[in-house]
PDB file of N, CA and C in Angstrom:
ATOM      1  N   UNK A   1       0.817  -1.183   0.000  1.00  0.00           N
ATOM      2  CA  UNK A   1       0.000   0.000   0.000  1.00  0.00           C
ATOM      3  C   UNK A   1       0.867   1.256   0.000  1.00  0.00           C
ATOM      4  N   UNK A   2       1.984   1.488   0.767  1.00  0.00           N
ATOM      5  CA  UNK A   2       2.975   2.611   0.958  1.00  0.00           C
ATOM      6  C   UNK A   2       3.087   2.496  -0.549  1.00  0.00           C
ATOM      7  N   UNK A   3       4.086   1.825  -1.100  1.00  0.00           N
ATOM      8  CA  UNK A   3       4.238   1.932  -2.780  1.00  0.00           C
ATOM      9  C   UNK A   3       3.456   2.305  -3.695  1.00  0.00           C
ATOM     10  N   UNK A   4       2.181   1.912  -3.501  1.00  0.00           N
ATOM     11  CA  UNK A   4       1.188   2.506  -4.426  1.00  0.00           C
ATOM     12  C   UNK A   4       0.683   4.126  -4.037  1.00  0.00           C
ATOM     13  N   UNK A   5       1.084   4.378  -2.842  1.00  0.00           N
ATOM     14  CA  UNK A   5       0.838   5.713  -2.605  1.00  0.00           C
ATOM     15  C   UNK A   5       2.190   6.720  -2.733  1.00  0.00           C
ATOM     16  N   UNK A   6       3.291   6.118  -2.565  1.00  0.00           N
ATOM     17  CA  UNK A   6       4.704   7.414  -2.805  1.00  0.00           C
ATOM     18  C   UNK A   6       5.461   6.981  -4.036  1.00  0.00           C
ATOM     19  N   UNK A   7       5.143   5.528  -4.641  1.00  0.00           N
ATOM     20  CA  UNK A   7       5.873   4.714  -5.350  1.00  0.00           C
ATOM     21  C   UNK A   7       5.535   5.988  -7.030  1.00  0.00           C
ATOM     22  N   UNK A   8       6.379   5.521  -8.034  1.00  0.00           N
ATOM     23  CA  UNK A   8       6.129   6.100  -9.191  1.00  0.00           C
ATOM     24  C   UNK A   8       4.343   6.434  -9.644  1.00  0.00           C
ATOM     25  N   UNK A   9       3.814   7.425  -9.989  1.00  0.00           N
ATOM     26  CA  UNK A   9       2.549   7.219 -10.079  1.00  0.00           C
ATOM     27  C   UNK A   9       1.633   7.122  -9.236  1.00  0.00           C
ATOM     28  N   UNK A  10       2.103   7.173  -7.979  1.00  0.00           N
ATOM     29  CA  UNK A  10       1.282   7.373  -6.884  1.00  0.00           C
ATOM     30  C   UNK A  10       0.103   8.498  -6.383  1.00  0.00           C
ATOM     31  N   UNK A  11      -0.375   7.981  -5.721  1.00  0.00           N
ATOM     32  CA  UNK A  11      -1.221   9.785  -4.942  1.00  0.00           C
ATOM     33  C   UNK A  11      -0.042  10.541  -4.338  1.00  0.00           C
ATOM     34  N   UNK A  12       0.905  10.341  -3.983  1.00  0.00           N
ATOM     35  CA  UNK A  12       1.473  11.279  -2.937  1.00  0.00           C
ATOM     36  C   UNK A  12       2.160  12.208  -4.087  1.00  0.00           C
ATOM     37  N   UNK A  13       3.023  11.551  -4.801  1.00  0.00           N
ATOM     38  CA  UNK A  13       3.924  12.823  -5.863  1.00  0.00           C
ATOM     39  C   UNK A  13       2.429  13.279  -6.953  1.00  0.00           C
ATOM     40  N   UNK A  14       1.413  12.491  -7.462  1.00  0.00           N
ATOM     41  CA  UNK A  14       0.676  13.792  -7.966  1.00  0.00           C
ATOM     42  C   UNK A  14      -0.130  14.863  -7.520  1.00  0.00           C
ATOM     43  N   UNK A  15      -0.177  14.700  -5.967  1.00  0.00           N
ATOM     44  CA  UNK A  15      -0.831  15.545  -4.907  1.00  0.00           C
ATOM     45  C   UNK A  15       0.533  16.966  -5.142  1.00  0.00           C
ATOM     46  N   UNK A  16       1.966  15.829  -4.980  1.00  0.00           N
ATOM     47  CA  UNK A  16       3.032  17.290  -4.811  1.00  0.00           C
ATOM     48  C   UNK A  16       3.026  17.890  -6.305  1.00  0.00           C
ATOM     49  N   UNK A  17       2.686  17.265  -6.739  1.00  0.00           N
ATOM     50  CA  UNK A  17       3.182  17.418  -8.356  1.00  0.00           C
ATOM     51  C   UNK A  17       1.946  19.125  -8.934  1.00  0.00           C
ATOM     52  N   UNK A  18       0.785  18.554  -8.685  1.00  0.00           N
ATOM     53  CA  UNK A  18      -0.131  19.011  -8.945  1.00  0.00           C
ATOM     54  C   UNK A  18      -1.097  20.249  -8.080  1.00  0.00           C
ATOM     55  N   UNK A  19      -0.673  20.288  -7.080  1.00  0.00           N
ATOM     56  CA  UNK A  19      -1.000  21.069  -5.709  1.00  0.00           C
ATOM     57  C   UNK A  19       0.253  22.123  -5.398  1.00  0.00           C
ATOM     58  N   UNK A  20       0.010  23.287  -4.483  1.00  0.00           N
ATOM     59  CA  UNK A  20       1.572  24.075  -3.926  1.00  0.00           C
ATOM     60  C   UNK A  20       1.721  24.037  -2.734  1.00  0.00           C
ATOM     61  N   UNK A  21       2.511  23.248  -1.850  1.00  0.00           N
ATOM     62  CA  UNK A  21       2.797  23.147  -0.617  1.00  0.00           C
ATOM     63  C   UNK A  21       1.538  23.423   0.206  1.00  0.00           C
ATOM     64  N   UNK A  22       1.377  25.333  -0.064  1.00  0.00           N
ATOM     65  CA  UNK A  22       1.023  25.699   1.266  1.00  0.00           C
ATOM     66  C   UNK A  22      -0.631  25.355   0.986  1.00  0.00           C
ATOM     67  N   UNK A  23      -1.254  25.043  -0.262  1.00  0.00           N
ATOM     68  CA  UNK A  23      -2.526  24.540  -0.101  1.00  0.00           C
ATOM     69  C   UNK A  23      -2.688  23.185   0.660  1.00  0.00           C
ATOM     70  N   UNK A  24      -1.561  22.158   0.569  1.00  0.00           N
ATOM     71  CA  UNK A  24      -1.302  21.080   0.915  1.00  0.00           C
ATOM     72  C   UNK A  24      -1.313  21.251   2.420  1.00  0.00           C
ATOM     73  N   UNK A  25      -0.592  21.729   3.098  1.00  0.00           N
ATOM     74  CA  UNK A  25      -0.418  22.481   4.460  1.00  0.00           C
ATOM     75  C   UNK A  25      -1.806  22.632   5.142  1.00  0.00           C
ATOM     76  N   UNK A  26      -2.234  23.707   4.307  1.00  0.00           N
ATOM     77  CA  UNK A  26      -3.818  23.861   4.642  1.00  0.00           C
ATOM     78  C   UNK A  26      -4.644  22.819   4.865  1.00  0.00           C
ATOM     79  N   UNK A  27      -4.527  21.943   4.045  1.00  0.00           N
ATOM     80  CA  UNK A  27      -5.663  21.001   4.055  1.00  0.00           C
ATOM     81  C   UNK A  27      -5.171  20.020   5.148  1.00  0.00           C
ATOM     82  N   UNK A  28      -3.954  19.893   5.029  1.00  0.00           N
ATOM     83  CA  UNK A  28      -4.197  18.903   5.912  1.00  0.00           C
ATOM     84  C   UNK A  28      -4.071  19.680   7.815  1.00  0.00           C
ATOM     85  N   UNK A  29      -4.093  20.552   8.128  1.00  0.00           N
ATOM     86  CA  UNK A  29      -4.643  21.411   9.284  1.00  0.00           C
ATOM     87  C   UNK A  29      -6.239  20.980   9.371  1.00  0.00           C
ATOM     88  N   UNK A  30      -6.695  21.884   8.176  1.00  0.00           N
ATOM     89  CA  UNK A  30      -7.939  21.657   8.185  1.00  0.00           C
ATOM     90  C   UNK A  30      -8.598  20.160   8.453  1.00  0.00           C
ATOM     91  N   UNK A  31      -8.067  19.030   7.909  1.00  0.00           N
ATOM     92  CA  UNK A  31      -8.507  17.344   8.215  1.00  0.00           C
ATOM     93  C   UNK A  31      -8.284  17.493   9.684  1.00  0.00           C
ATOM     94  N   UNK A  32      -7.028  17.796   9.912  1.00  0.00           N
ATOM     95  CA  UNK A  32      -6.786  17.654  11.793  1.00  0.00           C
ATOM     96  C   UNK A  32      -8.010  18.003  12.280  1.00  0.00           C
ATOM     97  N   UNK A  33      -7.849  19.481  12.193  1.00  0.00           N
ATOM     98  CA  UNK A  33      -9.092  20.536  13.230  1.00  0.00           C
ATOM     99  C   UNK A  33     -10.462  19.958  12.970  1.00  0.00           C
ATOM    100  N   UNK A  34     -10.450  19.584  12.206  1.00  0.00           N
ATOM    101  CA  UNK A  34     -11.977  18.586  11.867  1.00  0.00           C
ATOM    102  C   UNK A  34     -12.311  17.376  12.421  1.00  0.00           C
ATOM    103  N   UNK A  35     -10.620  16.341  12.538  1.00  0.00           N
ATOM    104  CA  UNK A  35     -11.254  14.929  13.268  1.00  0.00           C
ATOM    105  C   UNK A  35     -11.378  15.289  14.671  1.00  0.00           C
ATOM    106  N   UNK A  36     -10.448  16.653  15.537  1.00  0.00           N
ATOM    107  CA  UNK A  36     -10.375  16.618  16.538  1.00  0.00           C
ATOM    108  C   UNK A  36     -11.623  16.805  17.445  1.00  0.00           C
ATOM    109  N   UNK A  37     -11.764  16.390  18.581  1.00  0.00           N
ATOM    110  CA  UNK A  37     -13.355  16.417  19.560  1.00  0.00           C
ATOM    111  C   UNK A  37     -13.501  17.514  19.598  1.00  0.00           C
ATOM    112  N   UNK A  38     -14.679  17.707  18.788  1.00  0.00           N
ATOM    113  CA  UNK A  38     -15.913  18.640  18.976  1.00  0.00           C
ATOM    114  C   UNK A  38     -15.747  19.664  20.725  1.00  0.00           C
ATOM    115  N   UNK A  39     -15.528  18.337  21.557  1.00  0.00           N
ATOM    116  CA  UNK A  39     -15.778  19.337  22.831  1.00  0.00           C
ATOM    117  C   UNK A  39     -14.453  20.263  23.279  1.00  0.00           C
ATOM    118  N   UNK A  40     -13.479  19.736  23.179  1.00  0.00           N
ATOM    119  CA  UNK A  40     -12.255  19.868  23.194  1.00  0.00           C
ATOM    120  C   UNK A  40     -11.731  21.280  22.418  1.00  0.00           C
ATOM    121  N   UNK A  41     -11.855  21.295  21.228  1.00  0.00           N
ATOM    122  CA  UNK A  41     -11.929  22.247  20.563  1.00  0.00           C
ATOM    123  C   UNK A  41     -12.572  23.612  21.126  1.00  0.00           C
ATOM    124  N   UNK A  42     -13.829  23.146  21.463  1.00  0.00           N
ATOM    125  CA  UNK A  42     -14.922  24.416  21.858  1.00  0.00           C
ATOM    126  C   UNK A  42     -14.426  24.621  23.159  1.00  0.00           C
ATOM    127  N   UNK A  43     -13.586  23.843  24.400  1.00  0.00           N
ATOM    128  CA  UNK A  43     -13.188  24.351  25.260  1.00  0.00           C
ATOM    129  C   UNK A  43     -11.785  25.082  25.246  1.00  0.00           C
ATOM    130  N   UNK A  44     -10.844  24.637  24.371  1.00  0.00           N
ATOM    131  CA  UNK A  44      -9.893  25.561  24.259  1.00  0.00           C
ATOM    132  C   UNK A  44     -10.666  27.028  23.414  1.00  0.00           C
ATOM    133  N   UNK A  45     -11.136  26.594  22.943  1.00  0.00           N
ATOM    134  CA  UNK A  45     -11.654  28.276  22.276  1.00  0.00           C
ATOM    135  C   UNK A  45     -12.478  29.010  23.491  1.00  0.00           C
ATOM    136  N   UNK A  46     -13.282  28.449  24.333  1.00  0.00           N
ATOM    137  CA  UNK A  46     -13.732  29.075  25.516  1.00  0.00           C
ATOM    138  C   UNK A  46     -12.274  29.926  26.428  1.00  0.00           C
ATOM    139  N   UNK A  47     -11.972  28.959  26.753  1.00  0.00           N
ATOM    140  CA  UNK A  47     -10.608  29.340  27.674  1.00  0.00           C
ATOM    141  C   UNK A  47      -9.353  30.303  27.188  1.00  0.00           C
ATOM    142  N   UNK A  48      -9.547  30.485  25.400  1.00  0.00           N
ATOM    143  CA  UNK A  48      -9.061  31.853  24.696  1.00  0.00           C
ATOM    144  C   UNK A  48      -9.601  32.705  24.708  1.00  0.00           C
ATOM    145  N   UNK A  49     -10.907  32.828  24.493  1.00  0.00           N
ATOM    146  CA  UNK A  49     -11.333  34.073  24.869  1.00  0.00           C
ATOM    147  C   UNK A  49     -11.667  34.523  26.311  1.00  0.00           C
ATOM    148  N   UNK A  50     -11.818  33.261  27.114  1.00  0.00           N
ATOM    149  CA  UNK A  50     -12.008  34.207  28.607  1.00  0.00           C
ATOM    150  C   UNK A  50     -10.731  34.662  29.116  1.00  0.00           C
ATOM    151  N   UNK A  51      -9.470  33.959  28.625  1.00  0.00           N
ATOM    152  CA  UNK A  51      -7.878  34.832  28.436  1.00  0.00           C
ATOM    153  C   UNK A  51      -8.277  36.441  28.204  1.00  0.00           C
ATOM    154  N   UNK A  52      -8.378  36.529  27.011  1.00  0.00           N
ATOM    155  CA  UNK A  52      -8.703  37.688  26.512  1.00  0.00           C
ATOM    156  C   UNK A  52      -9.377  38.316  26.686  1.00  0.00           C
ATOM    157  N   UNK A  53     -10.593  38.447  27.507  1.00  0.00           N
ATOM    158  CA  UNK A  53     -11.124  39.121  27.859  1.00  0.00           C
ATOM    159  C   UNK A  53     -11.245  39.664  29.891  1.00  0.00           C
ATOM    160  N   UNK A  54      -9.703  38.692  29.973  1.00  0.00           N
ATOM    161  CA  UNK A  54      -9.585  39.011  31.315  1.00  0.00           C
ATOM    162  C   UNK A  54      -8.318  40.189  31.661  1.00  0.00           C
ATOM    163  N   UNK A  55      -7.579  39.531  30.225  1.00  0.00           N
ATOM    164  CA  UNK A  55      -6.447  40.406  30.028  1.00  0.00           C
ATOM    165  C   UNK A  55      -6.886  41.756  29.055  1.00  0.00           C
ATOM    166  N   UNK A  56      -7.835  41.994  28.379  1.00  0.00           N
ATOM    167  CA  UNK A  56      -8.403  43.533  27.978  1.00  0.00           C
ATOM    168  C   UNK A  56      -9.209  43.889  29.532  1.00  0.00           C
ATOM    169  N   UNK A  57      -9.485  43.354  29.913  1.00  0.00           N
ATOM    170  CA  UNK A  57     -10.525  44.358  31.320  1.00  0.00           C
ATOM    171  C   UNK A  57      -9.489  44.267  32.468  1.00  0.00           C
ATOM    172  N   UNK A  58      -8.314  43.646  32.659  1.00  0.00           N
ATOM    173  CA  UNK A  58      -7.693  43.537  34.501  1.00  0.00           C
ATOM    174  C   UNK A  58      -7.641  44.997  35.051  1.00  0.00           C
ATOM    175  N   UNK A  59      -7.238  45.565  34.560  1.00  0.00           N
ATOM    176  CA  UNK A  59      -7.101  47.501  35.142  1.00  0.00           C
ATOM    177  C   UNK A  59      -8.295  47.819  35.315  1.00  0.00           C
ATOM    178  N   UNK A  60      -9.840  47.422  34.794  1.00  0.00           N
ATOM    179  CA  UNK A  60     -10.793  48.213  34.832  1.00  0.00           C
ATOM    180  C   UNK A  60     -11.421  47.921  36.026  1.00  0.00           C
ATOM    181  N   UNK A  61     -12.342  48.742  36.453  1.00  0.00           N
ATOM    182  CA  UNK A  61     -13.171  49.099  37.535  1.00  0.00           C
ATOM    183  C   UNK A  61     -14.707  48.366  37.253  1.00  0.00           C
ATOM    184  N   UNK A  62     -15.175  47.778  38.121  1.00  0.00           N
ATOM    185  CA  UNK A  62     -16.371  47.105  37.806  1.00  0.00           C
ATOM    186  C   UNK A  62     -17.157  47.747  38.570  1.00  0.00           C
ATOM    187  N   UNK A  63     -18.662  48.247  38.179  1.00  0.00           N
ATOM    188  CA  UNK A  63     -19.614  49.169  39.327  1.00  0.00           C
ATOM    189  C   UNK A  63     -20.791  48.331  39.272  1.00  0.00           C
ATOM    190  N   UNK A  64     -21.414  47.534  40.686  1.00  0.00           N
ATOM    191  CA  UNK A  64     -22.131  46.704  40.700  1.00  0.00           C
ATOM    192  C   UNK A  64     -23.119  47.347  41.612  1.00  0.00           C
ATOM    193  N   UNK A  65     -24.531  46.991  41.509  1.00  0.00           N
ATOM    194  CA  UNK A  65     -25.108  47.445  42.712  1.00  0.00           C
ATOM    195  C   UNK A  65     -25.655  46.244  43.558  1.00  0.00           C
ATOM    196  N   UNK A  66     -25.710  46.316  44.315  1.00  0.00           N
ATOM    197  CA  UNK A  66     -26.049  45.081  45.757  1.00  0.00           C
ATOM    198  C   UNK A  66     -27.296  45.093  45.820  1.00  0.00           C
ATOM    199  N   UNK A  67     -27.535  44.170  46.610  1.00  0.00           N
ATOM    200  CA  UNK A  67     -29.314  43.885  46.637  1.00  0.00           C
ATOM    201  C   UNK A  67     -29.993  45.162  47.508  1.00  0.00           C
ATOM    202  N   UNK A  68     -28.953  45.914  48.166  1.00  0.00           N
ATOM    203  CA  UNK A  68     -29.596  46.957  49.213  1.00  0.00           C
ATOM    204  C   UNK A  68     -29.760  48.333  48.331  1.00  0.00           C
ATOM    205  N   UNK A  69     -29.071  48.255  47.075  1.00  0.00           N
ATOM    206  CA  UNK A  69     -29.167  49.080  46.737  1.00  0.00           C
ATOM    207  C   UNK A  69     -27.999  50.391  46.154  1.00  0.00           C
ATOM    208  N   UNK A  70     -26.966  49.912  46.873  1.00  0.00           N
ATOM    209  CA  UNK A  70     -25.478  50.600  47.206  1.00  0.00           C
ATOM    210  C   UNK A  70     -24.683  49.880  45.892  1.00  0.00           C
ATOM    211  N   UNK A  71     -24.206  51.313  45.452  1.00  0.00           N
ATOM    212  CA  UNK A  71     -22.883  50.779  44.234  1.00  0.00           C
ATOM    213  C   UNK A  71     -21.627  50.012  45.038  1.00  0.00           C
ATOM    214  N   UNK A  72     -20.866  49.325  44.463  1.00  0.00           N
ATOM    215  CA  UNK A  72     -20.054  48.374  45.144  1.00  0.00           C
ATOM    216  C   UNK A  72     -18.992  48.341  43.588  1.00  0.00           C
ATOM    217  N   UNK A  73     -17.709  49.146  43.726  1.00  0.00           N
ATOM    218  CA  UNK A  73     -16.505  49.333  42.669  1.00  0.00           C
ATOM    219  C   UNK A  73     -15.793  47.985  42.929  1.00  0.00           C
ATOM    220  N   UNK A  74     -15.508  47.088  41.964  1.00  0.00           N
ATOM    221  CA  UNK A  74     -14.471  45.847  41.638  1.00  0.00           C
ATOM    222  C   UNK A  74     -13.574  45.998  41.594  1.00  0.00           C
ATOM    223  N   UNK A  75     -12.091  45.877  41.684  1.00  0.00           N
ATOM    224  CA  UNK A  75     -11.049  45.848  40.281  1.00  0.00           C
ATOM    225  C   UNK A  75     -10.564  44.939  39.799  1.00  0.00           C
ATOM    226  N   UNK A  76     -10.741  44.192  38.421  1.00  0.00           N
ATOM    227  CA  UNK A  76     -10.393  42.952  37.876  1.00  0.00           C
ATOM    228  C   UNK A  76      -8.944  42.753  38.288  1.00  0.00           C
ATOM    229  N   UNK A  77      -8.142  43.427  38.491  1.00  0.00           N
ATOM    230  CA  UNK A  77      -7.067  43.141  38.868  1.00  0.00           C
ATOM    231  C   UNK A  77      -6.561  42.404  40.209  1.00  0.00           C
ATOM    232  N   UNK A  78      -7.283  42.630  41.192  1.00  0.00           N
ATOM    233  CA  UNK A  78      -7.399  41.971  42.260  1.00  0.00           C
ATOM    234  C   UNK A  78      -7.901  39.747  42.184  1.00  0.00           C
ATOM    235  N   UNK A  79      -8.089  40.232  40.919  1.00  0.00           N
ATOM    236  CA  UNK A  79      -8.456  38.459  40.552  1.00  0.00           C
ATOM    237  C   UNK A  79      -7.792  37.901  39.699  1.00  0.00           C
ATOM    238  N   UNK A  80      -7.307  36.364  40.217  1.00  0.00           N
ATOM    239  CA  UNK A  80      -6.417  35.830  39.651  1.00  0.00           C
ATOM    240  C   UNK A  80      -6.811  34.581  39.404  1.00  0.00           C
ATOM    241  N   UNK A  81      -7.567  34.193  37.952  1.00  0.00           N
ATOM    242  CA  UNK A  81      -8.458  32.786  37.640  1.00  0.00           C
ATOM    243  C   UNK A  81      -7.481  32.218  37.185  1.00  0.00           C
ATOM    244  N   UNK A  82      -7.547  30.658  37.319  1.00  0.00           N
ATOM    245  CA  UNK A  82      -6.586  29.760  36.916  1.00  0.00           C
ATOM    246  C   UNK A  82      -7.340  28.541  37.125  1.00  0.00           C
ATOM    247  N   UNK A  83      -6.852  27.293  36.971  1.00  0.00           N
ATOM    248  CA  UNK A  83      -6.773  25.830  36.438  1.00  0.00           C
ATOM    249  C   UNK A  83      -6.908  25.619  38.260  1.00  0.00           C
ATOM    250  N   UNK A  84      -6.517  26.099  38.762  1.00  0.00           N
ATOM    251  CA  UNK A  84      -6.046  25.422  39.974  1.00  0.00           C
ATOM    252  C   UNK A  84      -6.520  25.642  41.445  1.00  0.00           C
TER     253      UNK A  84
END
């Protein structure tokens, strides 16, 4: 089977032959990111953007009001989320 795929005439040299690297590149990313778990995926992409959106707001001031009624100032910076 290897031979019929890299051997003379194969799929592999008319893929190189006929294709340019970086489409080749592409696609096969794209096969990866596709077989990989569904959930897995969607949790690293969760856990990038709550990165990012902890690191655009840490300096800012949060103004909450309490059940009594009274504003109550945050500062994201005072919080430190992690794994652990």
């Amino acid at each position: 089977m290897l031979i019929e795929a890299y051997g003379k005439g194969g799929l592999v040299p008319w893929l190189v032959e006929t294709y340019s690297i970086e489409f080749l590149e592409k696609l096969l990313s794209q096969t990866f990111e596709l077989r990989r778990d569904p959930e897995e995926r969607e949790r690293e992409q969760f856990d990038a953007e709550r990165e990012k959106w902890l690191e655009d707001n840490k300096g800012k001031d949060f103004v909450f009001v309490n059940e009594n009624g009274k504003q109550e100032t945050i500062n994201l910076s005072a919080f430190g989320w992690g794994d652990d």
